[in-house]
Protein backbone atom coordinates (compact mmCIF):
# COMPACT_ATOMS: atom_id res chain seq x y z
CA UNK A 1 0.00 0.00 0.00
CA UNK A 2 1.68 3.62 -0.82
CA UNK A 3 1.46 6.08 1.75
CA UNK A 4 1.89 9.93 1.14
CA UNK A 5 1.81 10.43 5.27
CA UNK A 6 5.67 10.82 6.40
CA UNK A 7 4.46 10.60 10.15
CA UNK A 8 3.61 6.48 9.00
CA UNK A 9 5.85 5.80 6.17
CA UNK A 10 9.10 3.23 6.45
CA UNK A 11 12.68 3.40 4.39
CA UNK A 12 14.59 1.26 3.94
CA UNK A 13 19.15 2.11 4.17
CA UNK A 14 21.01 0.05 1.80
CA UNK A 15 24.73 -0.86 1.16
CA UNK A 16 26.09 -1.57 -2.18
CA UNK A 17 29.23 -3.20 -3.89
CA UNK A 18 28.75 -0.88 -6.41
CA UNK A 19 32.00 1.29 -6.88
CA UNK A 20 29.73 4.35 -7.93
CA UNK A 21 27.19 4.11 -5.45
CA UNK A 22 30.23 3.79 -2.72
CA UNK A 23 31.63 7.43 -3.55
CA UNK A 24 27.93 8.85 -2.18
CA UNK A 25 27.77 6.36 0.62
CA UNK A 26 25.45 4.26 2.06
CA UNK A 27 22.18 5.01 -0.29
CA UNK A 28 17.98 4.94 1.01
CA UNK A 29 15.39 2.58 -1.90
CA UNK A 30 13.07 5.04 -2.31
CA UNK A 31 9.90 4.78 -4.39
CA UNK A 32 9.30 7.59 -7.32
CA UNK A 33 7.96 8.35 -10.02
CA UNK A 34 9.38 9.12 -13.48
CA UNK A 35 9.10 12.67 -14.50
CA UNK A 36 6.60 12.63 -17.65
CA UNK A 37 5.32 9.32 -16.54
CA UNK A 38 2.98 7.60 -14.06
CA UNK A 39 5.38 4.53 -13.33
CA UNK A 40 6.12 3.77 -9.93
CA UNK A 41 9.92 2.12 -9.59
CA UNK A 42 12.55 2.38 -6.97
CA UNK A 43 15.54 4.19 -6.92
CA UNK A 44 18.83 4.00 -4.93
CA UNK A 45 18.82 7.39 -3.45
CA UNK A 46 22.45 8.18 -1.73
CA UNK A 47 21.94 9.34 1.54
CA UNK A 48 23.55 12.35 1.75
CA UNK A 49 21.70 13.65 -0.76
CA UNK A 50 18.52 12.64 1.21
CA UNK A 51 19.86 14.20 4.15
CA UNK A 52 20.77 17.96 2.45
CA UNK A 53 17.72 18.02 0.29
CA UNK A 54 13.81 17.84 1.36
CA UNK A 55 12.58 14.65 -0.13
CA UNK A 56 9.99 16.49 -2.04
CA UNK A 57 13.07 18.60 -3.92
CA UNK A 58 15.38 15.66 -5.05
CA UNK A 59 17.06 16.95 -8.27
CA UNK A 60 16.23 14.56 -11.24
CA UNK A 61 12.56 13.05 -9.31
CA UNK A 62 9.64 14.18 -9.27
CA UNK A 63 7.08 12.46 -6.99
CA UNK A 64 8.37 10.81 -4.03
CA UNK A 65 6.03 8.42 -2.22
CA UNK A 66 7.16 6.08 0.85
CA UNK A 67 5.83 2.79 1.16
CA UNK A 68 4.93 0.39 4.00
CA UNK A 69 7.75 -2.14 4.97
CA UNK A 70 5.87 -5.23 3.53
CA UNK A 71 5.98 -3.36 0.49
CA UNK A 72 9.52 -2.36 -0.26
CA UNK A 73 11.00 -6.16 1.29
CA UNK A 74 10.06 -8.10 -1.61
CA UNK A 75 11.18 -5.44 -4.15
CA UNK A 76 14.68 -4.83 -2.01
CA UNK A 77 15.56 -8.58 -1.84
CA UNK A 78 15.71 -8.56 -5.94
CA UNK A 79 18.07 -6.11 -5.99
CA UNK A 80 22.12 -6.01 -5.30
CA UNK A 81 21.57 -5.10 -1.40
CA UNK A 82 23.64 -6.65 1.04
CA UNK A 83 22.70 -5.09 4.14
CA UNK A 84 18.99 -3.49 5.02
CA UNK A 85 18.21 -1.73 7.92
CA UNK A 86 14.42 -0.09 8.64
CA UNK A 87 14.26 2.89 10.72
CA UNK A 88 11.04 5.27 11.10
CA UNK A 89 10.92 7.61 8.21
CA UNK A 90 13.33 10.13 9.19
CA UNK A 91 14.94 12.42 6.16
CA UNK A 92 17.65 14.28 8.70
CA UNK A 93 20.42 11.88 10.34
CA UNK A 94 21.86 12.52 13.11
CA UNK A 95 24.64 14.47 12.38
CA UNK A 96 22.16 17.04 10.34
CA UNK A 97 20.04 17.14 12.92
CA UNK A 98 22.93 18.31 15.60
CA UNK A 99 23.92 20.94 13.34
CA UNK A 100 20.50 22.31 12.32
CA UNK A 101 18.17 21.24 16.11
CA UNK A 102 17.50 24.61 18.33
CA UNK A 103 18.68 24.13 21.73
CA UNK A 104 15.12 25.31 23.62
CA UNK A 105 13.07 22.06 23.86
CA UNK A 106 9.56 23.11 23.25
CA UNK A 107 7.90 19.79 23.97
CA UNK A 108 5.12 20.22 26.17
CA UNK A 109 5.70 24.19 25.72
CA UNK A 110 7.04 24.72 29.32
CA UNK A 111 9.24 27.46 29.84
CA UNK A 112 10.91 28.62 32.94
CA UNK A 113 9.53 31.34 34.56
CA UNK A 114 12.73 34.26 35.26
CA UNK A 115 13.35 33.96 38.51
CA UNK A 116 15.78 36.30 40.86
CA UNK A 117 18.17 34.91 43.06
CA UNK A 118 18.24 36.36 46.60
CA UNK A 119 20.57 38.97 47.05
CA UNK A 120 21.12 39.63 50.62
CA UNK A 121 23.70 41.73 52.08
CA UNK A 122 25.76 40.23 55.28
CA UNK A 123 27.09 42.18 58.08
CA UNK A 124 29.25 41.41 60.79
CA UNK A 125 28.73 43.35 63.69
CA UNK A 126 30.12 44.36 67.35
CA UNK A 127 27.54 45.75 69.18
CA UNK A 128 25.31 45.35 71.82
CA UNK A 129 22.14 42.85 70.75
CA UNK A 130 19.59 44.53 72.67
CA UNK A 131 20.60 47.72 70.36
CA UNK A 132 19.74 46.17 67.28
CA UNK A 133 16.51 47.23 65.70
CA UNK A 134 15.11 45.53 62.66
CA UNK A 135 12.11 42.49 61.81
CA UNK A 136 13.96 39.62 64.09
CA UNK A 137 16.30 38.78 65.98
CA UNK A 138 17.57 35.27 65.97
CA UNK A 139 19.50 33.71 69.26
CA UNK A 140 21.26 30.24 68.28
CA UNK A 141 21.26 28.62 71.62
CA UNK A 142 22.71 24.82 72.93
CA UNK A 143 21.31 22.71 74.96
CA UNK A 144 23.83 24.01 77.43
CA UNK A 145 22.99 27.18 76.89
CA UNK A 146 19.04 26.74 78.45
CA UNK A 147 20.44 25.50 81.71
CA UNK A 148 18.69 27.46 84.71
CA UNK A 149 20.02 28.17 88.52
CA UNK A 150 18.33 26.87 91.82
CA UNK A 151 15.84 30.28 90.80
CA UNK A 152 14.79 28.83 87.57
CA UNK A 153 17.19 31.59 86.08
CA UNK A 154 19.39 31.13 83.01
CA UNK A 155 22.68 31.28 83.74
CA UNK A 156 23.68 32.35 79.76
CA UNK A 157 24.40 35.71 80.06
CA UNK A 158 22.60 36.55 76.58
CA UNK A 159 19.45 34.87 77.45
CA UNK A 160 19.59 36.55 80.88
CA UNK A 161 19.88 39.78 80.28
CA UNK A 162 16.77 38.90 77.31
CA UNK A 163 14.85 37.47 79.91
CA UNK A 164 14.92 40.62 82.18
CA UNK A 165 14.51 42.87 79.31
CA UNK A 166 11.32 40.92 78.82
CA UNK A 167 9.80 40.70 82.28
CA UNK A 168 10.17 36.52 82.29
CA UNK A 169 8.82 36.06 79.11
CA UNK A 170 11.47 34.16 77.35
CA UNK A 171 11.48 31.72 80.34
CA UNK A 172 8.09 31.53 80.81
CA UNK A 173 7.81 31.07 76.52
CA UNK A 174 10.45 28.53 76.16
CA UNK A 175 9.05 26.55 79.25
CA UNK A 176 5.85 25.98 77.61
CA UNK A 177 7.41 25.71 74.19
CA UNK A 178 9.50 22.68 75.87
CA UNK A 179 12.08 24.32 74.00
CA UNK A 180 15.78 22.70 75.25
CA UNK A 181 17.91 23.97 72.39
CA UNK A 182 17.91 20.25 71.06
CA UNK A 183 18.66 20.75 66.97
CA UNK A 184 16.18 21.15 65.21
CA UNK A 185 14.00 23.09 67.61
CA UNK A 186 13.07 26.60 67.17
CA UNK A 187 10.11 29.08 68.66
CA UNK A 188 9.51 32.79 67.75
CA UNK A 189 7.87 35.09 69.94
CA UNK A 190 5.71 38.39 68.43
CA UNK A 191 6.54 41.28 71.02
CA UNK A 192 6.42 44.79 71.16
CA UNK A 193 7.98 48.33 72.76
CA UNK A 194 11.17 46.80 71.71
CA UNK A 195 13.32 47.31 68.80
CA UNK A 196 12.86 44.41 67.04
CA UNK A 197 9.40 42.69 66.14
CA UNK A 198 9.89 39.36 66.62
CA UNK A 199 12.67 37.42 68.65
CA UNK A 200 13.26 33.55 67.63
CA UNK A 201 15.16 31.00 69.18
CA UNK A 202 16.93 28.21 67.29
CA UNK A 203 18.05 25.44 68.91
CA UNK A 204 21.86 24.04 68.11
CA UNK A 205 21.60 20.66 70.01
CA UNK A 206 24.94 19.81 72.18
CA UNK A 207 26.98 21.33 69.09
CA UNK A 208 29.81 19.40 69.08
CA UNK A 209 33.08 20.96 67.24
CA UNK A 210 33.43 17.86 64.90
CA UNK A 211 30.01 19.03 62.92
CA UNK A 212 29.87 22.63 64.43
CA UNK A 213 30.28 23.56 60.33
CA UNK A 214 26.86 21.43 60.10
CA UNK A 215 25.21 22.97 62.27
CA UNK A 216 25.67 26.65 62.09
CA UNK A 217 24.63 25.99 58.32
CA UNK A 218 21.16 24.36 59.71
CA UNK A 219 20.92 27.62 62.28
CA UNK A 220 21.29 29.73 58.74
CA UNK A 221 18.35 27.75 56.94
CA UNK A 222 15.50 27.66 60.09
CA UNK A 223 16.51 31.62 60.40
CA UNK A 224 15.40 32.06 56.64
CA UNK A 225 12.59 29.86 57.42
CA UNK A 226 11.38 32.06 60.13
CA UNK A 227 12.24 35.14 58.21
CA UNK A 228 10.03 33.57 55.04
CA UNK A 229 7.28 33.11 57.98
CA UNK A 230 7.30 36.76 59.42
CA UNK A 231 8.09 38.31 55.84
CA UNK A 232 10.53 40.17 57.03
CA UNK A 233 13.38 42.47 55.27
CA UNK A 234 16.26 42.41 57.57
CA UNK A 235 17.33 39.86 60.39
CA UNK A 236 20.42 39.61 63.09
CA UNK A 237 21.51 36.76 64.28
CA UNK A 238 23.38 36.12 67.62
CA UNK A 239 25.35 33.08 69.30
CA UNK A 240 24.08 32.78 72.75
CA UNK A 241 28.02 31.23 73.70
CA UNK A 242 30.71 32.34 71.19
CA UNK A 243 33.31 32.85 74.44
CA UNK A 244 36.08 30.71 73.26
CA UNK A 245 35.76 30.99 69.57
CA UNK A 246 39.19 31.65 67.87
CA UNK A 247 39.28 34.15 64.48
CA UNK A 248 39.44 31.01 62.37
CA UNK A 249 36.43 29.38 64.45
CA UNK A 250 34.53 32.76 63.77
CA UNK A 251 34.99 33.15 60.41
CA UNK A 252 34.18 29.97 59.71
CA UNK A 253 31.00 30.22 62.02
CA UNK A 254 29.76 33.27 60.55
CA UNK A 255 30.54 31.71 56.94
CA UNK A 256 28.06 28.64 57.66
CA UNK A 257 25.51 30.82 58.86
CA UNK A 258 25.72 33.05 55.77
CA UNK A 259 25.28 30.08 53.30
CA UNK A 260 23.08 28.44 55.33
CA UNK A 261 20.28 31.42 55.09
CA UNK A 262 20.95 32.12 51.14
CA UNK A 263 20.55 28.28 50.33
CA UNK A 264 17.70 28.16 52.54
CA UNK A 265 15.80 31.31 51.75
CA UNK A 266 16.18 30.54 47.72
CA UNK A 267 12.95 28.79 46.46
CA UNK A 268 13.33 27.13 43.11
CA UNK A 269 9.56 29.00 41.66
CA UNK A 270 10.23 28.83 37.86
CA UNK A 271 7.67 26.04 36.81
CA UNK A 272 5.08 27.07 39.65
CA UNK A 273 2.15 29.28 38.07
CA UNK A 274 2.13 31.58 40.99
CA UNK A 275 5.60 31.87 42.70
CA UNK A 276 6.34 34.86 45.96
CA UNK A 277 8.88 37.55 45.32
CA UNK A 278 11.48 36.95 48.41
CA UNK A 279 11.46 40.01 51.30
CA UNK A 280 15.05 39.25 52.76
CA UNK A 281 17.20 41.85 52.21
CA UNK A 282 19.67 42.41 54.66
CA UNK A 283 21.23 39.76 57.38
CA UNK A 284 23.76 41.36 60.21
CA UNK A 285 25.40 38.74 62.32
CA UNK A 286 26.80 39.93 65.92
CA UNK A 287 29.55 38.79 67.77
CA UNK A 288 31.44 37.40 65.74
CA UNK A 289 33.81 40.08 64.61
CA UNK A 290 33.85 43.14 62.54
CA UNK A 291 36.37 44.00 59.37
CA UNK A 292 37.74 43.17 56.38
CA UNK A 293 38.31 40.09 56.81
CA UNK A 294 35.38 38.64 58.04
CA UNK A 295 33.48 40.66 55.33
CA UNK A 296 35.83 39.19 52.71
CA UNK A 297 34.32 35.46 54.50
CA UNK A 298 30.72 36.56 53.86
CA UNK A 299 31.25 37.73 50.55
CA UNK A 300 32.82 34.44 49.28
CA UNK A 301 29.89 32.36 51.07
CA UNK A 302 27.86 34.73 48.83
CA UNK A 303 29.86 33.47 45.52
CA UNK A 304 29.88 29.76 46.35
CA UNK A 305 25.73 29.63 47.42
CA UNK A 306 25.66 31.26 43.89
CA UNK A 307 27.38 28.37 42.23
CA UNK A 308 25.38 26.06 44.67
CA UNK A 309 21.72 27.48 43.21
CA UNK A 310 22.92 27.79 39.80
CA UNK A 311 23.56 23.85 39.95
CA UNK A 312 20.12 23.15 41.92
CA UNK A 313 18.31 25.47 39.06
CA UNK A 314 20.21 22.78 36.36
CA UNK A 315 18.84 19.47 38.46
CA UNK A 316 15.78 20.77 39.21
CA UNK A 317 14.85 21.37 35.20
CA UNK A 318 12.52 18.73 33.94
CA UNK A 319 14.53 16.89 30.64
CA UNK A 320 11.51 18.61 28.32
CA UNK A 321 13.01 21.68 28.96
CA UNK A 322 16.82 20.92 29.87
CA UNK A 323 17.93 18.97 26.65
CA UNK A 324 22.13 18.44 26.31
CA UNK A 325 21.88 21.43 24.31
CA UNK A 326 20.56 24.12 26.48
CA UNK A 327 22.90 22.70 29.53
CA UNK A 328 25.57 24.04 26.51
CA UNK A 329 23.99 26.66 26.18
CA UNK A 330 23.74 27.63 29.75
CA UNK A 331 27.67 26.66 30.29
CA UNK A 332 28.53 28.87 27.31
CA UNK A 333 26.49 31.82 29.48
CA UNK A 334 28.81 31.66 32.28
CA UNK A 335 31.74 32.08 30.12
CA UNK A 336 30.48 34.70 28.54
CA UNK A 337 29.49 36.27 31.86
CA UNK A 338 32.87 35.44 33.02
CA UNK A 339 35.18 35.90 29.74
CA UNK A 340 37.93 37.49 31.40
CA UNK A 341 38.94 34.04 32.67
CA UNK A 342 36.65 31.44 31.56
CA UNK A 343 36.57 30.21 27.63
CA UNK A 344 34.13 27.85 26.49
CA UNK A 345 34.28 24.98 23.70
CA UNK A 346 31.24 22.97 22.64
CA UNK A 347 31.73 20.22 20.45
CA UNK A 348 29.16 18.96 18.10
CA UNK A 349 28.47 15.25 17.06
CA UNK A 350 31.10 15.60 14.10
CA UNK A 351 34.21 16.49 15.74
CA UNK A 352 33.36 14.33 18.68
CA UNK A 353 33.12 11.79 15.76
CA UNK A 354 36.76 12.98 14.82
CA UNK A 355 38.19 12.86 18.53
CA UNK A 356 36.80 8.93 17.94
CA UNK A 357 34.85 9.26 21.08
CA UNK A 358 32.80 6.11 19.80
CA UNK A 359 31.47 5.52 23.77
CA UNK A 360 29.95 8.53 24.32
CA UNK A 361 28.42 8.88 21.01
CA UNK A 362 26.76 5.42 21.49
CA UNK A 363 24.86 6.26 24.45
CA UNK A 364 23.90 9.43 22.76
CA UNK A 365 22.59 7.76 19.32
CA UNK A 366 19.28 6.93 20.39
CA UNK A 367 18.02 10.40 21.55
CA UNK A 368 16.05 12.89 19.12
CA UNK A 369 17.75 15.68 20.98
CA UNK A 370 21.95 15.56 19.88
CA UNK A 371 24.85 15.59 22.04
CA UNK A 372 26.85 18.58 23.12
CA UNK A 373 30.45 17.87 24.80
CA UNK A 374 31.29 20.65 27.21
CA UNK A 375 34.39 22.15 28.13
CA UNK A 376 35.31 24.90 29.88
CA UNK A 377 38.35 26.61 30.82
CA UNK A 378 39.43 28.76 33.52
CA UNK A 379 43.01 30.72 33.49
CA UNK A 380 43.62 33.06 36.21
CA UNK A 381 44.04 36.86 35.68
CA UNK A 382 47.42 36.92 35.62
CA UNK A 383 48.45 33.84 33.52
CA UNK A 384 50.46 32.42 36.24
CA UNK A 385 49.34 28.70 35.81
CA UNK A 386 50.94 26.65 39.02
CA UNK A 387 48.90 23.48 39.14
CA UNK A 388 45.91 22.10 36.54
CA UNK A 389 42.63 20.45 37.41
CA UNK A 390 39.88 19.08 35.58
CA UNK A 391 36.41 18.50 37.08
CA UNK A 392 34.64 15.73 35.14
CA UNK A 393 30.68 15.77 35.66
CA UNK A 394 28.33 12.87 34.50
CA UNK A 395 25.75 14.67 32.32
CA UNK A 396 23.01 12.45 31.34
CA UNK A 397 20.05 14.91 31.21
CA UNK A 398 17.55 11.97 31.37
CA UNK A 399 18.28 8.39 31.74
CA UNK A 400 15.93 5.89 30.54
CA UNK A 401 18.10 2.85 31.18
CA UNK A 402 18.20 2.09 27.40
CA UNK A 403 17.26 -1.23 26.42
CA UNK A 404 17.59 -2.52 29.81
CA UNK A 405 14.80 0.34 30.54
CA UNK A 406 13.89 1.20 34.68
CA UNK A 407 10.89 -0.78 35.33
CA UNK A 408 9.97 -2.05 38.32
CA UNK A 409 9.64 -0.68 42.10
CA UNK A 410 12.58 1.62 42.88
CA UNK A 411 13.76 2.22 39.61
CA UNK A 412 13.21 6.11 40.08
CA UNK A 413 12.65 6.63 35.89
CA UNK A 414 10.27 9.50 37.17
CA UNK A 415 13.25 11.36 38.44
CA UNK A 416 15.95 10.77 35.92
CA UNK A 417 16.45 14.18 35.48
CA UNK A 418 19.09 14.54 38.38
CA UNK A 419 21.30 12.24 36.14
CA UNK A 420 23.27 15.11 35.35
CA UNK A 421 23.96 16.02 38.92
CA UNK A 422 27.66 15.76 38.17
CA UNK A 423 27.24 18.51 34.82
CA UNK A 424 25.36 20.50 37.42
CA UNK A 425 27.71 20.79 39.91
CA UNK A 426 30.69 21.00 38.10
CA UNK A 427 29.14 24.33 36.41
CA UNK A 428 28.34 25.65 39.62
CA UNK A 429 32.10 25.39 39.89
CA UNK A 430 32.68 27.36 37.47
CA UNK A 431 30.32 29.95 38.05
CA UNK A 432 31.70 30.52 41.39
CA UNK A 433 35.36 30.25 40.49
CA UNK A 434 34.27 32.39 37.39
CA UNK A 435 33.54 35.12 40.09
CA UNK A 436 36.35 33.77 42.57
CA UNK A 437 39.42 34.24 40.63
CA UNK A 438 41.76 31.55 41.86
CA UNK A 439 45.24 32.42 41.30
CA UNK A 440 47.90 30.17 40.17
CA UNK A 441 45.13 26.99 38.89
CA UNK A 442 43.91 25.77 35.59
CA UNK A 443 40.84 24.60 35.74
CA UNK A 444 38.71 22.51 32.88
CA UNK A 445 35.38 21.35 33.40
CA UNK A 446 34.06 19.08 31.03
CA UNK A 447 30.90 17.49 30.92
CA UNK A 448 29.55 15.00 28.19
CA UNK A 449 25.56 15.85 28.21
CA UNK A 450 23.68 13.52 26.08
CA UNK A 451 20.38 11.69 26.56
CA UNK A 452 19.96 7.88 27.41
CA UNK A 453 16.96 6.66 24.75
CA UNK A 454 15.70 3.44 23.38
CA UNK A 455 14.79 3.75 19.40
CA UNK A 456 16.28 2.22 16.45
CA UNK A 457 19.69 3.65 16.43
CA UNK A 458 20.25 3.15 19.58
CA UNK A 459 23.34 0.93 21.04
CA UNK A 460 21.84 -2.69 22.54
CA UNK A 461 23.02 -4.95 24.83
CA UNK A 462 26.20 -7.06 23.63
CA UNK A 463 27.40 -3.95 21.28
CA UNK A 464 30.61 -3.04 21.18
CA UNK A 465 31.57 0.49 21.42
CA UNK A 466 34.83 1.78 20.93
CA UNK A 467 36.16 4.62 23.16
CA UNK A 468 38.49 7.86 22.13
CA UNK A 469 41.82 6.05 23.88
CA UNK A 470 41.31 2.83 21.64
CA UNK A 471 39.64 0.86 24.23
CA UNK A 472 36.62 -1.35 23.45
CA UNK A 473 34.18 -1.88 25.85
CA UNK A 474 31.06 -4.29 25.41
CA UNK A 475 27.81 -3.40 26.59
CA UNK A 476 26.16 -5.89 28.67
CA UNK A 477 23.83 -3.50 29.97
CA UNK A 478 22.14 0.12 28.73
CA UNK A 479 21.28 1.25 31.66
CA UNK A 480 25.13 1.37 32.53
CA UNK A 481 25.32 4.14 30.59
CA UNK A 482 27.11 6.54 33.13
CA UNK A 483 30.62 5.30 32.91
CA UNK A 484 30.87 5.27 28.80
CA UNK A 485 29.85 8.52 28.73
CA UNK A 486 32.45 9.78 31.35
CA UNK A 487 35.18 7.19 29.64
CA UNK A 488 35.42 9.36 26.55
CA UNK A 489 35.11 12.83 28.82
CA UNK A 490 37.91 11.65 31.38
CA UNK A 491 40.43 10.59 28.35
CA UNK A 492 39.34 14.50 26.77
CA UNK A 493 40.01 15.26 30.61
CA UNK A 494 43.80 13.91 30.53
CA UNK A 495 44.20 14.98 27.32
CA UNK A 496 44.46 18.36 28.28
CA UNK A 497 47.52 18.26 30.26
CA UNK A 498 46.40 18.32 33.94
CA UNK A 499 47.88 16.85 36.91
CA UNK A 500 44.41 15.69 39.20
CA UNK A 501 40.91 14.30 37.91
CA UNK A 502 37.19 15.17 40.25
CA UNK A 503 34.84 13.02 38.57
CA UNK A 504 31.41 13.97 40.03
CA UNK A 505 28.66 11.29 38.77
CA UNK A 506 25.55 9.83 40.10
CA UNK A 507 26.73 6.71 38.85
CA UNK A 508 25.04 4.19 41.30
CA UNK A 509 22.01 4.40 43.12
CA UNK A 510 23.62 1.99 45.87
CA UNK A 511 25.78 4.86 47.05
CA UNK A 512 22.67 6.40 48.54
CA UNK A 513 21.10 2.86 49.70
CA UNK A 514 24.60 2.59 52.00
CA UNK A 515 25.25 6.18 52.37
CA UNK A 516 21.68 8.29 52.67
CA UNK A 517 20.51 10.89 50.78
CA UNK A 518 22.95 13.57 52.68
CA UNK A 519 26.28 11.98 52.46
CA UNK A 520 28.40 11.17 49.20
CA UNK A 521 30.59 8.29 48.61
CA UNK A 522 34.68 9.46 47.49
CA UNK A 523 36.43 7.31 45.95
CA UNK A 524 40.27 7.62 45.24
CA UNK A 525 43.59 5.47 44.80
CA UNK A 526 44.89 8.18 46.85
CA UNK A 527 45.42 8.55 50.42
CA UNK A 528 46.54 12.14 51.21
C-alpha cells in the first residue's frame, strides 16, 4: 500500500558493492515516479543527498512516495543489497540534525519562569544585641545554653539579660514551648515596645566541634525559614556562647551561617504558576567580629551559594526543557558572563566523531535531541598557571536505562532528570570560580551531556563500542550508561595536560542505599 503520510511511512538504508554508489555512501530505496510518466519504480537514493535536500526537492525526481515495509521487502531482496536496515521515516540523520536542532526544547511548551536569586547583604557586627533594631532577631542557643540556677534563672548571660529585658517572658515562653535547644528546635515570639518585632530562638543541640560547620549551616536555613514566615526584610543573628571561639572558628561560624540562610531562603519558583517575590534583604550577624576580613568570609559564602543554586536550578529542570543542548547553552552563558577568565568549547556530534569518542556517542545515538560535549576553561588573571585540574561531571540529562529500561519498584525513571547532577555541579564550579578568581590553577570542566533513549539507532546490549583512547568496551547493559559517557570525557580530561581528575557522577544508586541521601561516597587510589 503507498502512503503519502511521512508521520507512518518506512525506508529502507542500503549498502552496495557498487563502486559508484560507494563514492555517495550508504544510499535509502526510495519509491518515485518518473518525471513525464505515471510509473512507480525504486531508486537508490544516496543518503547524503537525502539528508541535504527535502525529499519532495530531489534533483532529477519528481514524486516521491514512501511505502509500507511489507511493500519495499520483496522489491529490495531482488536487488544487489547486502545489508537493510528499517528505521522510522526520518529524512535528517543525526549528524544534520545536531547541526540544524535549536537548543530550547519546546515539547510540552514549558518554559521557565525568570526567577531572581536572593541577594542579601551580610554584616558582621560588634555591638550590643539589645541595640539592634530591625524584623527579628535570631539567638542560636545549645542545649547548654538553656540550663537554669536553683531560681529557675538562666545562667547564659545573653538569654539573661533577654529574659529581664522581657519581664520573664522568654522563660516563661520557652518553658511551655518545651524548647531545650535540642537541633532542630526553634520558637519565635511576636513582642512589642522593643526594637525588634519578633525574637526567635533556634536550637543548636549539644553542638559538638566535629560538625559545628553542620550545624551553624542548619541555624542559617531555620533563620530564613522564620524570616520567610514573618516576611521580614532584615534579620540579626546572635550566638548565645561564642566565648572561646578563635578568628578562624569565627569566620568559619559566621561563613556557615551566611550560606546556610541564602541556600535556605532561595525557592526554586520557575515552573510554579504563581511563585512569591522573596522580602530578605539584609542579614547582620553579631559577635562574631567586625572588618575586612570577616566581610571578605561573607562575601565568598555569597559566591559559592551562587554556584550552589545555579547547579540546583540545572537538576531541578525537567529533561523537556533541559535537553544536552541548552545545559551548553547555559555553560557557554557563564563564560560569557565570566570571559575574562573562563573560555568555552562545545563540540558537536562531528568532531566528537573525529576525537573517535565512539562511547559517548553510542549512548547518545538513540536520543532525538543531539549531544553537546562541554568544556570549559578557567586561566587566572594573571596567567600564572601553578597546578591544573579538571572536574569531570556525568551529564546524562535523562536516563531511561536504554534497552535494559527502569521498570519495576525503585527504579526512580520518574526522576531521571538529576542524572546530570555531576554537569550540574561542576558548572556551579565554574560559576563561582568564574567570580572567585583563583590564582595560580587551571581549571577545565568538562561534561559530556547527552540523553539515554531506546529507538532504532540506539546501542543494545552485547554492542561493542569503541572509546576515544582505543579501548573497546562491550555493553552488557544500557542502563550502565554513566561510565561510557564519562570514559570518553575523562580521556578528553587527561588529554588536556592536567595533573588531578574530580569526577562527580551519580553513577550508582547503591551509594545512597549505603550512604543516605545527605552523604556522598569518594572514591580515590589516593590517600593524602
Amino acid at each position: 500500500m503507498i502512503r503519502t503520510t511521512r508521520a507512518h511511512g518506512m525506508i529502507g538504508t542500503e549498502t552496495r558493492h557498487d563502486p559508484a554508489q560507494l563514492s555517495h555512501g550508504p544510499c535509502r530505496a526510495v519509491l518515485v515516479r518518473l518525471p513525464g510518466t505515471t510509473r512507480l519504480t525504486y531508486r537508490a537514493v544516496p543518503a547524503l543527498l537525502v539528508a541535504r535536500h527535502d525529499p519532495f526537492d530531489i534533483p532529477t525526481l519528481n514524486t516521491v512516495y514512501f511505502c509500507s515495509a511489507s511493500s519495499v521487502l520483496p522489491k529490495l531482496r531482488r536487488s544487489s543489497i547486502l545489508r537493510i536496515s528499517l528505521s522510522p521515516l526520518y529524512f535528517a540523520p543525526p549528524v544534520r540534525m545536531a547541526q540544524t536542532a535549536t537548543t530550547h526544547a519546546s515539547l510540552g511548551l514549558t518554559k521557565p519562569a525568570p526567577i531572581a536569586i536572593p541577594q542579601i547583604a551580610f554584616s558582621a557586627k560588634e555591638i550590643d544585641f539589645s541595640e539592634w533594631k530591625g524584623d527579628i532577631l535570631a539567638i542560636a542557643v545549645s542545649e547548654k545554653d538553656m540550663s537554669r540556677d536553683e531560681n529557675f534563672k538562666f545562667t547564659n548571660s545573653i538569654l539573661k539579660k533577654l529574659d529581664g529585658q522581657l519581664g520573664g517572658l522568654l522563660s516563661e515562653a520557652s518553658t511551655e514551648e518545651d524548647f531545650t535547644g535540642k537541633a532542630g528546635q526553634s520558637t519565635v515570639l511576636r513582642l512589642r515596645d522593643l526594637g525588634f518585632r519578633r525574637l526567635g530562638l533556634i536550637g543548636l543541640g549539644q553542638c559538638m566541634p566535629s560538625a559545628a560547620t553542620a550545624a551553624y549551616q542548619v541555624l542559617g536555613e531555620a533563620v530564613a525559614a522564620a524570616a520567610k514566615a514573618a516576611q521580614a526584610s532584615n534579620a540579626a543573628i546572635v550566638l548565645a556562647s561564642s566565648e572561646g571561639f578563635s578568628t578562624d572558628s569565627k569566620l568559619n561560624t559566621a561563613s556557615a551561617i551566611a550560606s546556610g540562610t541564602v541556600l535556605g531562603f532561595y525557592e526554586d519558583n520557575r515552573f510554579k504558576s504563581e511563585s512569591k517575590q522573596p522580602l530578605l534583604k539584609s542579614v547582620d550577624i553579631i559577635g562574631l567580629g567586625s572588618g575586612p576580613e570577616i566581610e571578605n568570609k561573607l562575601k565568598y559564602a555569597s559566591i559559592v551559594c551562587s554556584g550552589v543554586i545555579f547547579g540546583r536550578e540545572l537538576v531541578n529542570a525537567p529533561a523537556n526543557v533541559l535537553t544536552p543542548g541548552v545545559l551548553a547553552e547555559e555553560a557557554s552563558k557563564i563564560a560569557s558572563t565570566y570571559s575574562d577568565v573562563l573560555t568555552a568549547k562545545i563540540l558537536d556530534v562531528e568532531q566528537c566523531k573525529e576525537l573517535k569518542m565512539g562511547s559517548y556517542l553510542g549512548v547518545a545515538a538513540a536520543s532525538a535531541n543531539p549531544p553537546h560535549f562541554i568544556h570549559l576553561c578557567y586561566k587566572p588573571p594573571d596567567g600564572q598557571v601553578k597546578a591544573k585540574l579538571a572536574i569531570v561531571g556525568k551529564g546524562l540529562t535523562f536516563d531511561s536505562g536504554g534497552y535494559n529500561l527502569k521498570t519495576g519498584p525503585g527504579c526512580s525513571i520518574e526522576i531521571m532528570k538529576v542524572d546530570m547532577g555531576g554537569s550540574a555541579a561542576a558548572l556551579g564550579a565554574a560559576k563561582a570560580i568564574g567570580q572567585i578568581k583563583p590564582p595560580g590553577v587551571e581549571v577545565h570542566f568538562i561534561v559530556a551531556a547527552c540523553e539515554n533513549m531506546i529507538s532504532g539507532t540506539g546501542i543494545r546490549p552485547g554492542d561493542i563500542v569503541t572509546a576515544s583512547n582505543g579501548k573497546t568496551i562491550e555493553v552488557n547493559n544500557t542502563d550502565a550508561e554513566g561510565r561510557l559517557t564519562l570514559a570518553d570525557a575523562l580521556v578528553y580530561a587527561c588529554n588536556q595536560g592536567v595533573e588531578k581528575v574530580v569526577d562527580l557522577a551519580t553513577l550508582t544508586g547503591a551509594c545512597i542505599v549505603a550512604l543516605g541521601p545527605s552523604i556522598a561516597g569518594i572514591f580515590t587510589v589516593h590517600t593524602q
